[in-house]
Protein backbone atom coordinates (compact mmCIF):
# COMPACT_ATOMS: atom_id res chain seq x y z
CA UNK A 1 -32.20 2.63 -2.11
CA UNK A 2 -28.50 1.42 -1.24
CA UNK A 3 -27.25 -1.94 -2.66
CA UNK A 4 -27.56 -4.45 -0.21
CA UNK A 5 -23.67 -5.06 -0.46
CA UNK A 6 -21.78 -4.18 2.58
CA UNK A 7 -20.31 -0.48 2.31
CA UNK A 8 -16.70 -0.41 1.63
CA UNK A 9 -14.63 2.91 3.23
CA UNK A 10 -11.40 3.98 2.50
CA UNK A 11 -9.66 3.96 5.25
CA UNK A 12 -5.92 4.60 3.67
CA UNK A 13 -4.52 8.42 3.23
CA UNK A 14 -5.20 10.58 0.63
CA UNK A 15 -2.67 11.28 -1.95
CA UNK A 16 -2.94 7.61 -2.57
CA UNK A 17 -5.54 6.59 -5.80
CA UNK A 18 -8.76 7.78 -3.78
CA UNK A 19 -9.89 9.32 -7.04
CA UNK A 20 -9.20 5.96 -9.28
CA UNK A 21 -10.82 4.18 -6.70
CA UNK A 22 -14.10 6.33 -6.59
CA UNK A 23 -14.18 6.56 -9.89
CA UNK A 24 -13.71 2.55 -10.66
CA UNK A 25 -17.05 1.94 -7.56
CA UNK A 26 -18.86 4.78 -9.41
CA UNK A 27 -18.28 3.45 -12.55
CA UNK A 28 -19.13 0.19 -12.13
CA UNK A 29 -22.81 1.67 -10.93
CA UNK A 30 -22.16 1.94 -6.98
CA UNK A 31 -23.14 5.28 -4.94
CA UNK A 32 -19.85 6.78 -4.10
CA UNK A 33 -19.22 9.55 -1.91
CA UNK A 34 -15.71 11.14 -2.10
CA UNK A 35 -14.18 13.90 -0.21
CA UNK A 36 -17.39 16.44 -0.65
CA UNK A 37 -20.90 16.56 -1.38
CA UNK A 38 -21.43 19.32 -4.03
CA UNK A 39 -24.49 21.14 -5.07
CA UNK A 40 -24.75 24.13 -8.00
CA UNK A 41 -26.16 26.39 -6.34
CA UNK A 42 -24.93 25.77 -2.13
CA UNK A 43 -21.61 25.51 -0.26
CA UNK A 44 -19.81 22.12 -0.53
CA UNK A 45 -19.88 19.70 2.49
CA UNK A 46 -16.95 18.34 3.68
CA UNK A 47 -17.57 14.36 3.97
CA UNK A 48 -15.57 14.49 6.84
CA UNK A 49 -17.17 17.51 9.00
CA UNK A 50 -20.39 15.97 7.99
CA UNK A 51 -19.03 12.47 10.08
CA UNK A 52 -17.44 14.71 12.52
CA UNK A 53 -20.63 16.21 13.51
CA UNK A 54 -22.60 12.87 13.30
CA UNK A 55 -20.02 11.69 16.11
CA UNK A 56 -20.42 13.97 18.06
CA UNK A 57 -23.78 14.35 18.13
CA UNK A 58 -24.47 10.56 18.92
CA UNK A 59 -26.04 9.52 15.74
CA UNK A 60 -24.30 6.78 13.14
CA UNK A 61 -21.38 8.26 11.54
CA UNK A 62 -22.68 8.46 8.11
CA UNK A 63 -26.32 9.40 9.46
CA UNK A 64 -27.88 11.39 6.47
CA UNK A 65 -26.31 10.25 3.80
CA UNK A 66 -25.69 6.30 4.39
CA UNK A 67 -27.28 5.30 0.79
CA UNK A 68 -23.87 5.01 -0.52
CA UNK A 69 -21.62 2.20 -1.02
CA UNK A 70 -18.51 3.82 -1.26
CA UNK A 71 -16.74 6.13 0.58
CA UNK A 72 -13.29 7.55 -0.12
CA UNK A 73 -11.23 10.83 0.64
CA UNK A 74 -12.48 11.28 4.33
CA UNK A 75 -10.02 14.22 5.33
CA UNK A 76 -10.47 17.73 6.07
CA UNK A 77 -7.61 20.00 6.39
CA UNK A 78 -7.29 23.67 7.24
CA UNK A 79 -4.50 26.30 8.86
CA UNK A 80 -5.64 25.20 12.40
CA UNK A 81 -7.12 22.17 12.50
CA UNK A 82 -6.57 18.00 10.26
CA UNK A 83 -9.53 15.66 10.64
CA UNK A 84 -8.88 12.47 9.05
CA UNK A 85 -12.52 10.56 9.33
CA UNK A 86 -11.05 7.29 8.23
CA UNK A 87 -8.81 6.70 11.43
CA UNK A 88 -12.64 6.49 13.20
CA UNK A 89 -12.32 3.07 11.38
CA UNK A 90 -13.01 1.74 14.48
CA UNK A 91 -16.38 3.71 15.35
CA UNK A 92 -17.73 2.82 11.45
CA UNK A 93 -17.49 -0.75 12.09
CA UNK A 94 -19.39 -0.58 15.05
CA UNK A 95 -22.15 1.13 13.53
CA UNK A 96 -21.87 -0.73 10.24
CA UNK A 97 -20.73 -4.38 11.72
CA UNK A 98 -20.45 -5.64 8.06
CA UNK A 99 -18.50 -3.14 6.55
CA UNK A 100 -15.03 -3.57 4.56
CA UNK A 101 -12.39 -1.42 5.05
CA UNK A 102 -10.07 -0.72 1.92
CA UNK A 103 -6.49 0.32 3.09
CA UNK A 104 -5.14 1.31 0.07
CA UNK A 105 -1.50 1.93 -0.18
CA UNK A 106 1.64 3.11 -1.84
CA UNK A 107 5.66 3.57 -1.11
CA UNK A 108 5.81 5.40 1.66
CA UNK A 109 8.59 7.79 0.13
CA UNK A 110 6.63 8.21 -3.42
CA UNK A 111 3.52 9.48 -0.87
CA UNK A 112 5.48 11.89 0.94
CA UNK A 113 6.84 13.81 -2.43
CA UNK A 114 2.81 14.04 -3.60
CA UNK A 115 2.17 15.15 -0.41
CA UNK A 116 4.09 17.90 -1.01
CA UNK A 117 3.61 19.08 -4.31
CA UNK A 118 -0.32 18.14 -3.41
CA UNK A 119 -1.98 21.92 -4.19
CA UNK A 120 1.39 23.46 -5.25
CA UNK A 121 2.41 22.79 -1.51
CA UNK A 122 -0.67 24.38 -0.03
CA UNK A 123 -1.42 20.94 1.52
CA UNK A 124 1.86 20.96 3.59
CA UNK A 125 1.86 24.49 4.51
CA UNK A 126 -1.71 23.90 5.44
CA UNK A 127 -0.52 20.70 8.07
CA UNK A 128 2.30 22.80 9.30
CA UNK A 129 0.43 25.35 10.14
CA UNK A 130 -2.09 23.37 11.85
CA UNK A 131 0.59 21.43 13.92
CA UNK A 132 3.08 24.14 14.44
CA UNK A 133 5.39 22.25 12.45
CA UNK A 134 8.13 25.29 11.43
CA UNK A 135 10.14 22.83 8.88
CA UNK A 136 9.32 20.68 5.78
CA UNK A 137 11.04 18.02 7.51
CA UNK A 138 8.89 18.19 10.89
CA UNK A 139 6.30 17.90 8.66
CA UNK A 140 7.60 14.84 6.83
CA UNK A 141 9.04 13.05 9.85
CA UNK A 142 5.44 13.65 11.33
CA UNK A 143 4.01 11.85 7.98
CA UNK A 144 6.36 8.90 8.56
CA UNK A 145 5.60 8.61 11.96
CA UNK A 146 1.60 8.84 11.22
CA UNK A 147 1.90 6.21 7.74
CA UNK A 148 3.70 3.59 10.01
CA UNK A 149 1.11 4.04 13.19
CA UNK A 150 -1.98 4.09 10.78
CA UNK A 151 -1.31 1.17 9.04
CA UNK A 152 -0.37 -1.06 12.25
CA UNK A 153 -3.63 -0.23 13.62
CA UNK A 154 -5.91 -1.04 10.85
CA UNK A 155 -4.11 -4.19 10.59
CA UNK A 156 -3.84 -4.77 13.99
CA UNK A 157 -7.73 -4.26 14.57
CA UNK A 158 -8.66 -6.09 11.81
CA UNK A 159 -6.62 -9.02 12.63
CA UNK A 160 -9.62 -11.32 14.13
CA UNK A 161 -12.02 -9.92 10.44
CA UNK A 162 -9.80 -10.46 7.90
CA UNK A 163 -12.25 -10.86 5.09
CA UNK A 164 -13.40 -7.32 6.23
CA UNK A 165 -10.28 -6.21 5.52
CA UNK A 166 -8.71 -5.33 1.90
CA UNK A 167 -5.28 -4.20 1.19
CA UNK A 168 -4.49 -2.60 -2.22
CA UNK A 169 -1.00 -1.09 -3.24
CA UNK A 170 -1.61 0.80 -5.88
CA UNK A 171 2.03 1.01 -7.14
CA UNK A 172 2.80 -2.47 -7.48
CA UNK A 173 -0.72 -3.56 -8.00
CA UNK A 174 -2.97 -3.43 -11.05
CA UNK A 175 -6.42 -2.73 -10.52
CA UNK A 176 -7.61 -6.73 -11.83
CA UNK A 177 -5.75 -7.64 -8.56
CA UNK A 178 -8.14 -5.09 -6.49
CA UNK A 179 -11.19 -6.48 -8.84
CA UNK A 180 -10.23 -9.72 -8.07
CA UNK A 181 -10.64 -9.13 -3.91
CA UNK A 182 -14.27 -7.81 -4.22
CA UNK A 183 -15.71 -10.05 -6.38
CA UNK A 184 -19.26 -9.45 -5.04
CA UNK A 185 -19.13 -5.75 -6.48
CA UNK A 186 -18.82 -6.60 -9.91
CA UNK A 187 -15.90 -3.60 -10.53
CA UNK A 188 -15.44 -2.82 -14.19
CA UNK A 189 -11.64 -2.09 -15.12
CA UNK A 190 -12.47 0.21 -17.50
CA UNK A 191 -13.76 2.72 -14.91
CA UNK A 192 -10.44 3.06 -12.95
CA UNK A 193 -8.38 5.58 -15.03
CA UNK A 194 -5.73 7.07 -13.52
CA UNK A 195 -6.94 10.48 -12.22
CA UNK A 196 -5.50 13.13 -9.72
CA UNK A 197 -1.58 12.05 -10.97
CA UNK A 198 0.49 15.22 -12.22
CA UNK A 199 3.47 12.51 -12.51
CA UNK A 200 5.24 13.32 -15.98
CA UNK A 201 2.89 15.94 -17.33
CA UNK A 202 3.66 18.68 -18.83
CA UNK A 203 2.06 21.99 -19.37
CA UNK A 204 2.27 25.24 -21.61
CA UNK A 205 2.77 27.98 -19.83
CA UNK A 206 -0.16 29.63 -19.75
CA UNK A 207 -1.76 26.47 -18.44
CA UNK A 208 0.77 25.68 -15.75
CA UNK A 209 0.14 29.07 -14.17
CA UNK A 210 -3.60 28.48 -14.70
CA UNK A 211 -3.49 25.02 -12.88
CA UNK A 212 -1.10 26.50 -9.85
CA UNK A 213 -3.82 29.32 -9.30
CA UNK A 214 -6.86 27.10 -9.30
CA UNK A 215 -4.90 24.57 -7.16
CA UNK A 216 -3.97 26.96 -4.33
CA UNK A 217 -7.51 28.90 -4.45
CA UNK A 218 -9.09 24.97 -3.87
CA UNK A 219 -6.57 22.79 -2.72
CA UNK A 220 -8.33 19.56 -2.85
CA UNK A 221 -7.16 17.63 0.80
C-alpha cells in the first residue's frame, strides 16, 4: 500500500543529486522509483518508456506502478531519440492533483561539465547523435538553452501552487534545508550520502579502466 503522503517527482535534470535524493526518500522508508525498475532475472524498464507508453495509451502516467512515493531520474536517452518524462510535469499533476514537484538544481556551468564527462562522454555523444548536433558546443549551447526554458516553466506553472512546488540547489544547499521543506516526510539526513559524484576521486589504474568500460557498456542517463 502507498503512504498516503502526496507523491513527490523530480522534475529537475539528471546529472543533478537524483541519486542522493532517492536514496535520502528510500532511506527514510518511502517507495522510490529511480531511473529503472530492475529484476534478476528480466530486462530493466526504463521509468520513463514505462510513462511514455502510459501516455500514450490514455491511462495515468504512472499506471502500474503508482505505489511509490518517489520518483526521480525520469530520462531515457539513446543514439536517436531523448525522452525526458519529467517535462510532462504538467500531465502528472493532472492525474495526481496533489502532487509536489521537486526541481532540484545546481550551477548551470558545474551541470554542463558532468554532463559531459557523464558515462566517459557517452551521454553527450549519445544527445548529439540524437539531435544531429555535429559539435560539443551545439550540444552545450542546446543544454543552456533547454536549463533556462525548463526551469521558467516549472516555475512559471507552478506560480498559482506554490506549496506544490519545492526548489532545492544542491550546491549551495545542505540537505537539512531540503528536510526542512518536506516536513511531512519525515527525511532522515543520514540517508542522503553523496552518490553518483566522480568529483576529486581518484583511481588506480586498473580500476580507472575498469570503471570507463562498465560506464560506456551502461551509461546510466
Amino acid at each position: 500500500m502507498r503512504s498516503t503522503t502526496p507523491r513527490v517527482v523530480q522534475v529537475g535534470f539528471n546529472k543533478c543529486a537524483t541519486r542522493s535524493l532517492t536514496n535520502l526518500f528510500a532511506g527514510s522508508g518511502h517507495g522510490s522509483a529511480h531511473h529503472k525498475f530492475k529484476h534478476p532475472l528480466k530486462k530493466s524498464k526504463n521509468i520513463a518508456l514505462m510513462i511514455r507508453d502510459n501516455r500514450d495509451a490514455g491511462r495515468k502516467m504512472f499506471d502500474g506502478f503508482d505505489q511509490y512515493v518517489f520518483y526521480a531520474d525520469l530520462v531515457s536517452q539513446t543514439k536517436s531519440e531523448t525522452y525526458e518524462a519529467f517535462k510532462d510535469f504538467r500531465r502528472i499533476l493532472a492525474d495526481y492533483p496533489d502532487t509536489i514537484l521537486l526541481l532540484n538544481h545546481r550551477d548551470r556551468e558545474g551541470w554542463i561539465r558532468s554532463r559531459l564527462k557523464h558515462g566517459h562522454g557517452t551521454f553527450a555523444q549519445m544527445v548529439m547523435s540524437a539531435n544531429g548536433f555535429e559539435t560539443e558546443e551545439q550540444c552545450t549551447a542546446f543544454w543552456r538553452k533547454d536549463w533556462d526554458q525548463h526551469l521558467a516553466d516549472v516555475r512559471a506553472f507552478m506560480a498559482s501552487r506554490p506549496g506544490q512546488l519545492v526548489e532545492f540547489n544542491s550546491d549551495t544547499e545542505t540537505v537539512d534545508d531540503l528536510i526542512a521543506r518536506l516536513p511531512q516526510y519525515d527525511l532522515k539526513a543520514a540517508a542522503w550520502g553523496d552518490v553518483g559524484r566522480s568529483r576529486g576521486r581518484k583511481l588506480g589504474r586498473l580500476s580507472a579502466f575498469i570503471h570507463k568500460v562498465n560506464a560506456k557498456r551502461r551509461v546510466r542517463s
